[in-house]
PDB file of N, CA and C in Angstrom:
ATOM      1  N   UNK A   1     120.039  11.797  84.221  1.00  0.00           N
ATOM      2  CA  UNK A   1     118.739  12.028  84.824  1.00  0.00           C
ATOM      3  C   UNK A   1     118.847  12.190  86.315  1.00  0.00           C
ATOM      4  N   UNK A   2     120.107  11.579  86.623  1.00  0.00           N
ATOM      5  CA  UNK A   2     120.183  11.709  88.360  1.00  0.00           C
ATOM      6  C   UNK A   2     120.786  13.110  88.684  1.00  0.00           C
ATOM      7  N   UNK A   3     120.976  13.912  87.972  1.00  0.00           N
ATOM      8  CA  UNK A   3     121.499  15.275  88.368  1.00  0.00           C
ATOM      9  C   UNK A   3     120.413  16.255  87.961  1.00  0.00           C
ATOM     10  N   UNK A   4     119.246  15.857  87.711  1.00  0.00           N
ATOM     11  CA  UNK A   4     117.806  16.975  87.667  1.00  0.00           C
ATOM     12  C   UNK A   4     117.241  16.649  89.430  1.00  0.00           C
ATOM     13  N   UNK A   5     117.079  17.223  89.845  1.00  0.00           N
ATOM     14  CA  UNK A   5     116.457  17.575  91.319  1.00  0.00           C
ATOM     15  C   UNK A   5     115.235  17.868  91.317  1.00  0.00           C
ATOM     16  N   UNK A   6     114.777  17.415  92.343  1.00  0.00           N
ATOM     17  CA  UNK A   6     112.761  17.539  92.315  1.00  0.00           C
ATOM     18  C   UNK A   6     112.795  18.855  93.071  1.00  0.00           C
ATOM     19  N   UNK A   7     111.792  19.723  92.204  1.00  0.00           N
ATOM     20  CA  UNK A   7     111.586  20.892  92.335  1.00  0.00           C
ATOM     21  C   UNK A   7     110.558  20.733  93.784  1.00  0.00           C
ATOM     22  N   UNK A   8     110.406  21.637  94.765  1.00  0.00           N
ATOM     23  CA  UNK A   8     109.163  21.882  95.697  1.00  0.00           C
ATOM     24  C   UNK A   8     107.888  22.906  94.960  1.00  0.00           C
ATOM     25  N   UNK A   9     106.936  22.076  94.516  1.00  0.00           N
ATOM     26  CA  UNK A   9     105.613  23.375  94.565  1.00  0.00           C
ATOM     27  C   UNK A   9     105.712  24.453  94.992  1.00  0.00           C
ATOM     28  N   UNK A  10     105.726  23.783  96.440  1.00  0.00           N
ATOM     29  CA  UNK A  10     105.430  24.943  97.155  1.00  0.00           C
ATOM     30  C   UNK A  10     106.518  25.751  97.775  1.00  0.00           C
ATOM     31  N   UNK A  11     107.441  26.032  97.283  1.00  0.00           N
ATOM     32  CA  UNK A  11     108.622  26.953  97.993  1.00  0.00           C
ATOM     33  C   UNK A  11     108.295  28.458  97.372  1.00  0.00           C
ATOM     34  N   UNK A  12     108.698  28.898  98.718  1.00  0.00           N
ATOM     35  CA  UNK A  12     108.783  30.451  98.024  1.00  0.00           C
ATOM     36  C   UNK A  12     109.880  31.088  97.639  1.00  0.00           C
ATOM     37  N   UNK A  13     109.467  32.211  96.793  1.00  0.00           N
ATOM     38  CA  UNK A  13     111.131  32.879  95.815  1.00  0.00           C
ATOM     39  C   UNK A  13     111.498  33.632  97.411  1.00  0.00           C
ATOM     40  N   UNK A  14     112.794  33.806  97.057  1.00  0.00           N
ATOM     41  CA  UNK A  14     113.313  34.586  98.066  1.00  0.00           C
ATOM     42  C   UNK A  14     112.646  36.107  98.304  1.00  0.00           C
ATOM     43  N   UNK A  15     112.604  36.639  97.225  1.00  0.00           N
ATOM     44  CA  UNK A  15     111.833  38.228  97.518  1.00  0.00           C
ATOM     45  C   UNK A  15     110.185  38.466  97.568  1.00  0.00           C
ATOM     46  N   UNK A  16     109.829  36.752  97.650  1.00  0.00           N
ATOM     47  CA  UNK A  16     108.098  37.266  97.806  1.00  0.00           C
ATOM     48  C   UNK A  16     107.625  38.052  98.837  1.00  0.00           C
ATOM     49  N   UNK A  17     108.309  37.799 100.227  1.00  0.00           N
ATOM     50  CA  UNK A  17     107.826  38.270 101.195  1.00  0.00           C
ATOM     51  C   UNK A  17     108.301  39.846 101.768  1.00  0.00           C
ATOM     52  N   UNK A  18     109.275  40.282 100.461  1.00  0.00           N
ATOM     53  CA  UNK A  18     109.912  41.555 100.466  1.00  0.00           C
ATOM     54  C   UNK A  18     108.752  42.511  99.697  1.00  0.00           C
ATOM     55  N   UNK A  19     108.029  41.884  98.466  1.00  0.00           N
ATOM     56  CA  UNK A  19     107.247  42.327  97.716  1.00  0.00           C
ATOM     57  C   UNK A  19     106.092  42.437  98.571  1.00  0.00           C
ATOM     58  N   UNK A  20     105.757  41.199  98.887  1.00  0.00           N
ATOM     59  CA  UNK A  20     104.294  41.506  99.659  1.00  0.00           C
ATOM     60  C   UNK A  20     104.283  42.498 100.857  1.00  0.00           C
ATOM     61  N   UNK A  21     105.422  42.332 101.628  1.00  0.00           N
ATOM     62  CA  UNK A  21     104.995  43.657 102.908  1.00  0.00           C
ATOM     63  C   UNK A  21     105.220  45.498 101.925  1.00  0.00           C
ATOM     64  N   UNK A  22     106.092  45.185 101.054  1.00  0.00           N
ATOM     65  CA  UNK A  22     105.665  46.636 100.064  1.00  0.00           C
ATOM     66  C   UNK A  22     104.225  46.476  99.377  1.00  0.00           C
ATOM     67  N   UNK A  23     103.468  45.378  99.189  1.00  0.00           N
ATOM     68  CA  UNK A  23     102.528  46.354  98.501  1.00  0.00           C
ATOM     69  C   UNK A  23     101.786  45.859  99.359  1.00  0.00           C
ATOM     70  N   UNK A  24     101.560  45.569 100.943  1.00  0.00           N
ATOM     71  CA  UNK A  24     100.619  45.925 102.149  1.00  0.00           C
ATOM     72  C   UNK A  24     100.677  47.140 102.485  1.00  0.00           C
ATOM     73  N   UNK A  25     101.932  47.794 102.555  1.00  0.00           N
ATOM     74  CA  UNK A  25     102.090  49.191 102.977  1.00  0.00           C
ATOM     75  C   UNK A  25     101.671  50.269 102.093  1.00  0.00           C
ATOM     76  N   UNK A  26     101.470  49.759 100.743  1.00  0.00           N
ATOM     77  CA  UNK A  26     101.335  50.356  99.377  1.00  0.00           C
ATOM     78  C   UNK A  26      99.331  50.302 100.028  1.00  0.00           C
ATOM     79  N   UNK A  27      99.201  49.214 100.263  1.00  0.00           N
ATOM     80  CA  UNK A  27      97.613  49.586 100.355  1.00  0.00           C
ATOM     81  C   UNK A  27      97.138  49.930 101.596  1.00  0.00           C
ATOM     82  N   UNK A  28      97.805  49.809 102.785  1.00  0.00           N
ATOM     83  CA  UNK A  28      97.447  50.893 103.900  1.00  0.00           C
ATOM     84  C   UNK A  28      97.164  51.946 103.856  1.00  0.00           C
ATOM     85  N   UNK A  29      99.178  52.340 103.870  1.00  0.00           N
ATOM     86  CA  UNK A  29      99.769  53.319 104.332  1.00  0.00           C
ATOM     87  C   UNK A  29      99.735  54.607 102.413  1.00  0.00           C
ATOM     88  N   UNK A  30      99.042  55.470 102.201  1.00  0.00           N
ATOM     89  CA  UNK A  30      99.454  55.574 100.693  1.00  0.00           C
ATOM     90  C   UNK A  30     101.028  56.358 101.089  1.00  0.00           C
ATOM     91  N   UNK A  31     102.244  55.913 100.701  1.00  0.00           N
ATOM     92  CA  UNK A  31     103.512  56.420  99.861  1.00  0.00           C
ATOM     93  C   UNK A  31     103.694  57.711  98.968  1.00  0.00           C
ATOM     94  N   UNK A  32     102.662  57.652  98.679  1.00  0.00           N
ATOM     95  CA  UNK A  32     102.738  58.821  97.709  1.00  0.00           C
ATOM     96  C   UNK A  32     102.372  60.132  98.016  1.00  0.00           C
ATOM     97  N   UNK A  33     103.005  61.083  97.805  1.00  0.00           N
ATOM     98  CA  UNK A  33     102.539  62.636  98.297  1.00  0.00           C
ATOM     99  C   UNK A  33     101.665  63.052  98.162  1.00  0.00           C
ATOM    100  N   UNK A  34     101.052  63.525  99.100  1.00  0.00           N
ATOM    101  CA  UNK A  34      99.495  64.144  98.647  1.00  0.00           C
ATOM    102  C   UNK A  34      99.434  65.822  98.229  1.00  0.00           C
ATOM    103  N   UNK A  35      98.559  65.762  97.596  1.00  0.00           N
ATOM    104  CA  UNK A  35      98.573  67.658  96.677  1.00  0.00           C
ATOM    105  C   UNK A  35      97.699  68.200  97.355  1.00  0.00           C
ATOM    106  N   UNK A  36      98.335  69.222  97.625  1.00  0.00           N
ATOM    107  CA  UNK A  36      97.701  70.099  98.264  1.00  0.00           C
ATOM    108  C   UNK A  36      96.381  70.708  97.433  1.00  0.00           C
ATOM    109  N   UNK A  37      94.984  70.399  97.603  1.00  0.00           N
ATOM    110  CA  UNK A  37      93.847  70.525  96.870  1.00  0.00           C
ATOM    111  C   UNK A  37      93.719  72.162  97.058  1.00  0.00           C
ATOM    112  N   UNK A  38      92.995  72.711  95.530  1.00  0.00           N
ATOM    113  CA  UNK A  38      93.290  74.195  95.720  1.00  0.00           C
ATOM    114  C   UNK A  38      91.595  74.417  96.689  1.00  0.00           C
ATOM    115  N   UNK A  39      90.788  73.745  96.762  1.00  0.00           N
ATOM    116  CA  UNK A  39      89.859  74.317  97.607  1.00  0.00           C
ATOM    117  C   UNK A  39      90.274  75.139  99.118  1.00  0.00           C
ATOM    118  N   UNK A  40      91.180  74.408  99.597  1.00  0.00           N
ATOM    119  CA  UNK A  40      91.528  74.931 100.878  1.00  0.00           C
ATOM    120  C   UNK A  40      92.455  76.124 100.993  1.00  0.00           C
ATOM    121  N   UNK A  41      92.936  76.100 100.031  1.00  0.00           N
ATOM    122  CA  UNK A  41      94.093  77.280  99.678  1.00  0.00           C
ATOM    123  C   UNK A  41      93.159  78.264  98.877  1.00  0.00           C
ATOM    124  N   UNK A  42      91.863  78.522  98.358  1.00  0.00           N
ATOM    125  CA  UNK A  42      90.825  79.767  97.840  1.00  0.00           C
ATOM    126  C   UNK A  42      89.900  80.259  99.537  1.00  0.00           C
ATOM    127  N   UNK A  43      90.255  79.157 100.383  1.00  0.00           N
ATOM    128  CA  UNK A  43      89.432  79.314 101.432  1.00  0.00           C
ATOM    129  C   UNK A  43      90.014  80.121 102.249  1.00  0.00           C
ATOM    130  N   UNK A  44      91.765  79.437 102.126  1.00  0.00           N
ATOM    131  CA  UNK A  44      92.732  80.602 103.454  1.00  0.00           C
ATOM    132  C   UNK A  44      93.104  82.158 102.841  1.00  0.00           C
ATOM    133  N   UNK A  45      92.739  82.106 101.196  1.00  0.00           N
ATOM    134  CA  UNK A  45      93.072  83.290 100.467  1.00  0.00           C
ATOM    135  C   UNK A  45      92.025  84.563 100.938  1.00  0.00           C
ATOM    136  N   UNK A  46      90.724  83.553 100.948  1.00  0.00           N
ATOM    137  CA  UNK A  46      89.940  84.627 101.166  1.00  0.00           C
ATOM    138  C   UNK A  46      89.690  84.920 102.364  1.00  0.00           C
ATOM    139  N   UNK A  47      89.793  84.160 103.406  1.00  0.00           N
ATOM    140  CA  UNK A  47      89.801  84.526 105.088  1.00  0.00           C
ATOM    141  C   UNK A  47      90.534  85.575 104.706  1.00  0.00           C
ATOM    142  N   UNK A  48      92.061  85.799 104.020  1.00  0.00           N
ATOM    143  CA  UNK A  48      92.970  86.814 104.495  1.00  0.00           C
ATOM    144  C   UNK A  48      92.492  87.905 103.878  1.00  0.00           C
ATOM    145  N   UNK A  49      91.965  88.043 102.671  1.00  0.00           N
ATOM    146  CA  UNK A  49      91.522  89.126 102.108  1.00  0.00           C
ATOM    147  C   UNK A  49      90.192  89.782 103.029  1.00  0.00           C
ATOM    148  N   UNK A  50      89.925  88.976 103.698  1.00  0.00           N
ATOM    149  CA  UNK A  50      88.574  89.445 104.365  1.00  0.00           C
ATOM    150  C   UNK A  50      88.909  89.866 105.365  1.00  0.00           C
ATOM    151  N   UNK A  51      89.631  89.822 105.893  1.00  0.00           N
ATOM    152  CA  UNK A  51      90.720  90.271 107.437  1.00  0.00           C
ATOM    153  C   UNK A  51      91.045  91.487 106.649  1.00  0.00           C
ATOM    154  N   UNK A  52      92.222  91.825 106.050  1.00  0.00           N
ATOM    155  CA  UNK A  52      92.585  92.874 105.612  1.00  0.00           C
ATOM    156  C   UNK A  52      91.976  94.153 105.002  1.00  0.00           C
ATOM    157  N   UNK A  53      90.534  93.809 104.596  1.00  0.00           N
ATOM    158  CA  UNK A  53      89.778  94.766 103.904  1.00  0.00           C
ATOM    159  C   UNK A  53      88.595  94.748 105.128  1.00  0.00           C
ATOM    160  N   UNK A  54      88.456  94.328 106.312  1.00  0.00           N
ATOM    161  CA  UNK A  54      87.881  94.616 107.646  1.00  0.00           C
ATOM    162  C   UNK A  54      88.884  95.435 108.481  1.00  0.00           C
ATOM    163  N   UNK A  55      89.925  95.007 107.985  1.00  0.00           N
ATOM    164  CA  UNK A  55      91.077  96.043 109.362  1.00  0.00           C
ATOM    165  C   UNK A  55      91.371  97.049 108.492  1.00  0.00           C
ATOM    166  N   UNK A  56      91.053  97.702 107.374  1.00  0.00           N
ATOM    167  CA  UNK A  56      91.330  98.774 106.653  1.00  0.00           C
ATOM    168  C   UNK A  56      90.006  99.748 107.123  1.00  0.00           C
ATOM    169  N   UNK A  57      88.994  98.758 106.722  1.00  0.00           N
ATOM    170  CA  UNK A  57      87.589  99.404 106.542  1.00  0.00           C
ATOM    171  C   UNK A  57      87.830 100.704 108.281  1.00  0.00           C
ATOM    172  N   UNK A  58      87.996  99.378 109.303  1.00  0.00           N
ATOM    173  CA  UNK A  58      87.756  99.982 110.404  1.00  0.00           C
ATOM    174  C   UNK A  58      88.739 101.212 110.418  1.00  0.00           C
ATOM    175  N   UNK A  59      89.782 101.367 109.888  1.00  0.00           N
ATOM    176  CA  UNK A  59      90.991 101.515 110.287  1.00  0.00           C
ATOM    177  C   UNK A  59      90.647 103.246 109.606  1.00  0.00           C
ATOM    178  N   UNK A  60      90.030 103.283 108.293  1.00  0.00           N
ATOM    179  CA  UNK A  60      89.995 104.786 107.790  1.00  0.00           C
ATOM    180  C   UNK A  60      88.221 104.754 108.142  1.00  0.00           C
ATOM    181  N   UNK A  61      87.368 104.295 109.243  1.00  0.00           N
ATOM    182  CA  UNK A  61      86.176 104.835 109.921  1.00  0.00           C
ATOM    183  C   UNK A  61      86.882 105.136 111.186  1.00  0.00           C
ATOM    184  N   UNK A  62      87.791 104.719 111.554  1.00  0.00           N
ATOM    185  CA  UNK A  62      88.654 105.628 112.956  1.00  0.00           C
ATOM    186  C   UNK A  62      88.920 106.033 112.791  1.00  0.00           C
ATOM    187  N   UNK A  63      89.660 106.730 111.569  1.00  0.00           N
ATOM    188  CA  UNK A  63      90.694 107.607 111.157  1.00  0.00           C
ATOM    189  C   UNK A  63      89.851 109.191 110.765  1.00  0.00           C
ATOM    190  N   UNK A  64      88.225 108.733 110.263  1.00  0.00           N
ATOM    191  CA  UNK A  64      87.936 109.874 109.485  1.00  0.00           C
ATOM    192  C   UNK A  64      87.099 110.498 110.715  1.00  0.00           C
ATOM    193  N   UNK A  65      86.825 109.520 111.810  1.00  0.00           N
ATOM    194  CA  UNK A  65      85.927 109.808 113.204  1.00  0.00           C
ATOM    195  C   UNK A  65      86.420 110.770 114.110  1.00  0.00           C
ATOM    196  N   UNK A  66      88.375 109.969 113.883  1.00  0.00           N
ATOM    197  CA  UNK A  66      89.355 111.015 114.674  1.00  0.00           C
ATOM    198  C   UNK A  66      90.045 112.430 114.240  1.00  0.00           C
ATOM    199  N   UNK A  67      89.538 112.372 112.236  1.00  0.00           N
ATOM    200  CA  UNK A  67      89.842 113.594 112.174  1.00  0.00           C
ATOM    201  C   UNK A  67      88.920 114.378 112.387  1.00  0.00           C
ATOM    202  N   UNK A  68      87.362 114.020 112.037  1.00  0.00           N
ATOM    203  CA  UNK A  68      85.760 114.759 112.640  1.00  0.00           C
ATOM    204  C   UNK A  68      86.103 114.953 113.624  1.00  0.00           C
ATOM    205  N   UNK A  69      86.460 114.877 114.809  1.00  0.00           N
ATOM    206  CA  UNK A  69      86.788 115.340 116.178  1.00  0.00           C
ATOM    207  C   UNK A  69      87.777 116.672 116.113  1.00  0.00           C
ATOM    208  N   UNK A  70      88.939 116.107 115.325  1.00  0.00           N
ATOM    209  CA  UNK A  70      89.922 117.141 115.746  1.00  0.00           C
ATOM    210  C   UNK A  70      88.977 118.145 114.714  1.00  0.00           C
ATOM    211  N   UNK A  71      88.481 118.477 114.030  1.00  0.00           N
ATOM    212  CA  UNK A  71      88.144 119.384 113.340  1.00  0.00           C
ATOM    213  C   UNK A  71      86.977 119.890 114.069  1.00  0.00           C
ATOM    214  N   UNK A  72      85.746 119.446 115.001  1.00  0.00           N
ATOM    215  CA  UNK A  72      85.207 119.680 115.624  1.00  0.00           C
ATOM    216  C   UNK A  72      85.836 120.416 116.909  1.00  0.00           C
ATOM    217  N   UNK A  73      87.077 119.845 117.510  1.00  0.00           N
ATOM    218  CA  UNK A  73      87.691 120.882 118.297  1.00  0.00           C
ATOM    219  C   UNK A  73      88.331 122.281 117.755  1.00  0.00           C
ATOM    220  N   UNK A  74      88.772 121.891 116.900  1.00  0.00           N
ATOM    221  CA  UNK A  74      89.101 123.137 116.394  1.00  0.00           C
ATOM    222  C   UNK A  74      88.430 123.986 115.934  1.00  0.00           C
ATOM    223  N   UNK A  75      87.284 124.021 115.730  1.00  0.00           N
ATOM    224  CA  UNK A  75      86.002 124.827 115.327  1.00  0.00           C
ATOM    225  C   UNK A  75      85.707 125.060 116.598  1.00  0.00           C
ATOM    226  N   UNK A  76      85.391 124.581 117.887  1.00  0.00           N
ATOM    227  CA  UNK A  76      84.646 125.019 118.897  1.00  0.00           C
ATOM    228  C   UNK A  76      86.481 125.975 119.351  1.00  0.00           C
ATOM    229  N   UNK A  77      87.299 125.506 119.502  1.00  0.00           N
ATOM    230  CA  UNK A  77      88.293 126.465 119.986  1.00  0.00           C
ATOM    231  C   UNK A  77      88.272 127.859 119.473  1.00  0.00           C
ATOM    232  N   UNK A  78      88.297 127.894 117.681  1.00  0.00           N
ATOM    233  CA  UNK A  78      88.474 129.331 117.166  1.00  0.00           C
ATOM    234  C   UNK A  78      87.367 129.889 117.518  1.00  0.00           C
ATOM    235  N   UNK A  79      86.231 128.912 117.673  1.00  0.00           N
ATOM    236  CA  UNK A  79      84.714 130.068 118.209  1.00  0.00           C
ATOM    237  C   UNK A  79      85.099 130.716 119.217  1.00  0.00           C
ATOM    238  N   UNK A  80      84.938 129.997 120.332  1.00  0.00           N
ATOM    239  CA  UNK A  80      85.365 130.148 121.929  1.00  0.00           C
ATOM    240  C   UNK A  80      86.796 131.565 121.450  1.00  0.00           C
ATOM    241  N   UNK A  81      87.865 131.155 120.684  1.00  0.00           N
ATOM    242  CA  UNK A  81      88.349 132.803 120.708  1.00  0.00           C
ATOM    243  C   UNK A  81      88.035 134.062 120.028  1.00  0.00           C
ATOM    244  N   UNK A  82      87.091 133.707 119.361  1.00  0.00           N
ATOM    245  CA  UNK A  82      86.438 134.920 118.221  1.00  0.00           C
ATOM    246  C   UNK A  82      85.628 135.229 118.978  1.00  0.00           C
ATOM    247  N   UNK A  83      84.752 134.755 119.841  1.00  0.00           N
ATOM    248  CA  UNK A  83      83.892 135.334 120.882  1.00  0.00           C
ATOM    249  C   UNK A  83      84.145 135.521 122.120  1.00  0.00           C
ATOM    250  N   UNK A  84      85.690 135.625 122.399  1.00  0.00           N
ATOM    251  CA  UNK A  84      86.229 135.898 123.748  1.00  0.00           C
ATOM    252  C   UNK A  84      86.922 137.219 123.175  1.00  0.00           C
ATOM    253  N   UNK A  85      87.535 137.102 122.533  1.00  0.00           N
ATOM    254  CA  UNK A  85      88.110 138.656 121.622  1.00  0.00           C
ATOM    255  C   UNK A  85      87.309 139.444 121.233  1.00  0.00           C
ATOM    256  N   UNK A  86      86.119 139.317 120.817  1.00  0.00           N
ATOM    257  CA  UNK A  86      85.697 139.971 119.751  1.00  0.00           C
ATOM    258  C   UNK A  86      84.153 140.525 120.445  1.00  0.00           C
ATOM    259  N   UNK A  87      84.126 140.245 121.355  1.00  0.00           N
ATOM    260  CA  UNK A  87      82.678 140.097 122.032  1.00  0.00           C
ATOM    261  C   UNK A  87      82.896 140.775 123.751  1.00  0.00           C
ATOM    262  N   UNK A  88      83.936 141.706 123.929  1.00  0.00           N
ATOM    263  CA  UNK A  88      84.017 142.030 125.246  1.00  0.00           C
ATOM    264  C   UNK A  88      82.602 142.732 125.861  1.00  0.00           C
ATOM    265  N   UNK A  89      82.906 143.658 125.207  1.00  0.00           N
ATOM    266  CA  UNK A  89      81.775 144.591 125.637  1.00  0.00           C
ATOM    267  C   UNK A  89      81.160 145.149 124.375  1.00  0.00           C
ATOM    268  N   UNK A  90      80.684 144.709 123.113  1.00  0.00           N
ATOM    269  CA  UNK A  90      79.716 144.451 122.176  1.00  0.00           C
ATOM    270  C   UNK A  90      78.042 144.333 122.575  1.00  0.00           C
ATOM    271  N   UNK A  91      77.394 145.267 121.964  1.00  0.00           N
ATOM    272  CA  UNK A  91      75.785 145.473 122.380  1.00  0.00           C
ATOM    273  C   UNK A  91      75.239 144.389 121.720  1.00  0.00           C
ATOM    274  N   UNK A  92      73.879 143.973 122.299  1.00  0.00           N
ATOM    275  CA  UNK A  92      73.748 142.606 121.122  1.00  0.00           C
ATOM    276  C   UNK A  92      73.633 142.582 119.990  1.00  0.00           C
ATOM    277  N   UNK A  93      72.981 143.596 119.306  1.00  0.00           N
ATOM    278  CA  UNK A  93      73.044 143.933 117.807  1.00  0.00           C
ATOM    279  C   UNK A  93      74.147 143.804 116.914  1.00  0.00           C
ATOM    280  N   UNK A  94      75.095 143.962 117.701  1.00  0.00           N
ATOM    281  CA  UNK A  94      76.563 144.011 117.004  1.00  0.00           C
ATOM    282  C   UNK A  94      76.777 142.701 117.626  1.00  0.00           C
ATOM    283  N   UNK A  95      76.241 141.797 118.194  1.00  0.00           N
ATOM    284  CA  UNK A  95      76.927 140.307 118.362  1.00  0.00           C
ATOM    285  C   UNK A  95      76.305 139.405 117.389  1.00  0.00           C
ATOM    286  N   UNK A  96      74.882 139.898 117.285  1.00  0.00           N
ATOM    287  CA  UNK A  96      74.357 139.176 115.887  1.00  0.00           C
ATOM    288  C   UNK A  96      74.822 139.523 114.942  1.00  0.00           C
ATOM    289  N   UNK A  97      75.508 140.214 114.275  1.00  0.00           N
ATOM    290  CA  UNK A  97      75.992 140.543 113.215  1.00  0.00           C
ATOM    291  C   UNK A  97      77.382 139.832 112.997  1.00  0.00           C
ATOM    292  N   UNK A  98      78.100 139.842 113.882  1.00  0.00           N
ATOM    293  CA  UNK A  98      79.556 138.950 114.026  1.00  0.00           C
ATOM    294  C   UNK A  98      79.402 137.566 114.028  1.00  0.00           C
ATOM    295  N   UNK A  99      78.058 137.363 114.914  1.00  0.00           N
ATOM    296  CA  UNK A  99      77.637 136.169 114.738  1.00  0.00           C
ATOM    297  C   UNK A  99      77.094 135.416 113.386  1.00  0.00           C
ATOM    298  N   UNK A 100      76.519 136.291 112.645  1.00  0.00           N
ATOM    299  CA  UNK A 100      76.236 136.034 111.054  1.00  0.00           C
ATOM    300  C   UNK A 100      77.642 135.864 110.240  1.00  0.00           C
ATOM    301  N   UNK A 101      78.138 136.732 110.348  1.00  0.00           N
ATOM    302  CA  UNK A 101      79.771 137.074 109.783  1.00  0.00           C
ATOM    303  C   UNK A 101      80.363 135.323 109.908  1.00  0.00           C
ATOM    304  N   UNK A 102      80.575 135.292 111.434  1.00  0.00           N
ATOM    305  CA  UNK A 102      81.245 134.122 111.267  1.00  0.00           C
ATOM    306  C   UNK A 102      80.762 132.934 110.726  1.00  0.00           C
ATOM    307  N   UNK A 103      79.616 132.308 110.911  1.00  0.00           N
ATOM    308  CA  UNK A 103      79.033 131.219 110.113  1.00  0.00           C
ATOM    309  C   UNK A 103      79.333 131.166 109.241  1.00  0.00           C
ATOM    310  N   UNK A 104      78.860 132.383 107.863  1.00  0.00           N
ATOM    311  CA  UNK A 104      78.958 132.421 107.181  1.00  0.00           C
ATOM    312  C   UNK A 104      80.110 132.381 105.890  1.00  0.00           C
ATOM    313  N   UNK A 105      81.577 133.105 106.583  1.00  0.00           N
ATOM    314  CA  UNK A 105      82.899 132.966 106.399  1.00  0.00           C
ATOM    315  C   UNK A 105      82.829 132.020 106.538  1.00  0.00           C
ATOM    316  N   UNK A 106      83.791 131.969 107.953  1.00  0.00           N
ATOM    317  CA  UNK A 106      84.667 131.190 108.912  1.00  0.00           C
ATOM    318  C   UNK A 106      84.444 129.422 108.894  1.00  0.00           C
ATOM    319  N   UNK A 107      82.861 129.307 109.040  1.00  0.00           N
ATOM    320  CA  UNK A 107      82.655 127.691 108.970  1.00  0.00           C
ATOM    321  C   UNK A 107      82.823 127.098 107.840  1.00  0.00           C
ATOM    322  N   UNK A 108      82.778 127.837 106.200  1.00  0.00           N
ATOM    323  CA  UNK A 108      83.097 127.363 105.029  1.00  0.00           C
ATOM    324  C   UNK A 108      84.545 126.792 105.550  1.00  0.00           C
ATOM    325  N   UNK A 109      85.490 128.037 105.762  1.00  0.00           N
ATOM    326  CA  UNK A 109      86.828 127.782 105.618  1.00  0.00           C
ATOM    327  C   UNK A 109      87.228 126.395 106.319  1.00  0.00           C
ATOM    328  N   UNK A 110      86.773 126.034 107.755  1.00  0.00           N
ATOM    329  CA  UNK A 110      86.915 125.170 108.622  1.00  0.00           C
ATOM    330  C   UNK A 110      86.261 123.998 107.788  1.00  0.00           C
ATOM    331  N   UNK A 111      84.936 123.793 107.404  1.00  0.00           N
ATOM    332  CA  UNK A 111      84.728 122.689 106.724  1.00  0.00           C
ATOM    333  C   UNK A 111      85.636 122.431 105.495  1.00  0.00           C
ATOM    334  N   UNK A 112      85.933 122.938 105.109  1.00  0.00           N
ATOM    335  CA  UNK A 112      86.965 122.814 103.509  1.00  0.00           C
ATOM    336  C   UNK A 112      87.998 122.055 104.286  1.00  0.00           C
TER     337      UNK A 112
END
C-alpha cells in the first residue's frame, strides 16, 4: 500500500495547454481555407463581358463612321473630277443632263 502515491486533483496533463492554445486559434483565427464564393466570380465575369462588348460596340461605330467618311470623300473627289473634266466649257443644258447621268449611275455604284 506504501508504493500507491496520492494522486493531485488538480494537476494538469502535459498536452492540455498544447490543446487549448489550438483550439483558441481554432476559434479566432479560422485555419481553414476559405472558397472562393461564386457570387463574386459571376460579378468579375460580367464586368469583363461588359467591357468587351462596349469596346467592340464602340470599336465597329468608329470603324463604320471612318469608313462613311472615306466613302464620303471619295464621292465628293470623283464628283469634283467628273465636273472638272467633263464640264469645261459645257452649256447648261448639257450640265443638267450629266448632272442627271451621274446621280443616277455613278452614286448607285459608290453607295454599293
Amino acid at each position: 500500500m506504501r508504493d500507491i502515491k496520492p494522486t493531485n486533483p488538480y494537476r494538469v496533463p502535459d498536452n492540455y495547454f498544447d490543446h487549448l492554445e489550438q483550439s483558441i486559434l481554432e476559434t479566432n483565427f479560422s485555419t481553414k481555407k476559405r472558397k472562393l464564393s461564386l457570387g463574386p466570380l459571376l460579378v468579375a465575369a460580367s464586368v469583363i463581358l461588359l467591357a468587351v462588348t462596349l469596346y467592340y460596340t464602340l470599336y465597329q461605330t468608329n470603324s463604320s463612321f471612318v469608313d462613311a467618311k472615306k466613302e464620303e470623300l471619295v464621292y465628293n473627289r470623283l464628283f469634283d473630277l467628273f465636273i472638272s473634266e467633263d464640264y469645261k466649257n459645257v452649256p447648261d443644258e448639257m450640265e443638267n443632263e450629266k448632272l442627271q447621268e451621274f446621280y443616277s449611275d455613278d452614286l448607285l455604284i459608290v453607295m454599293d
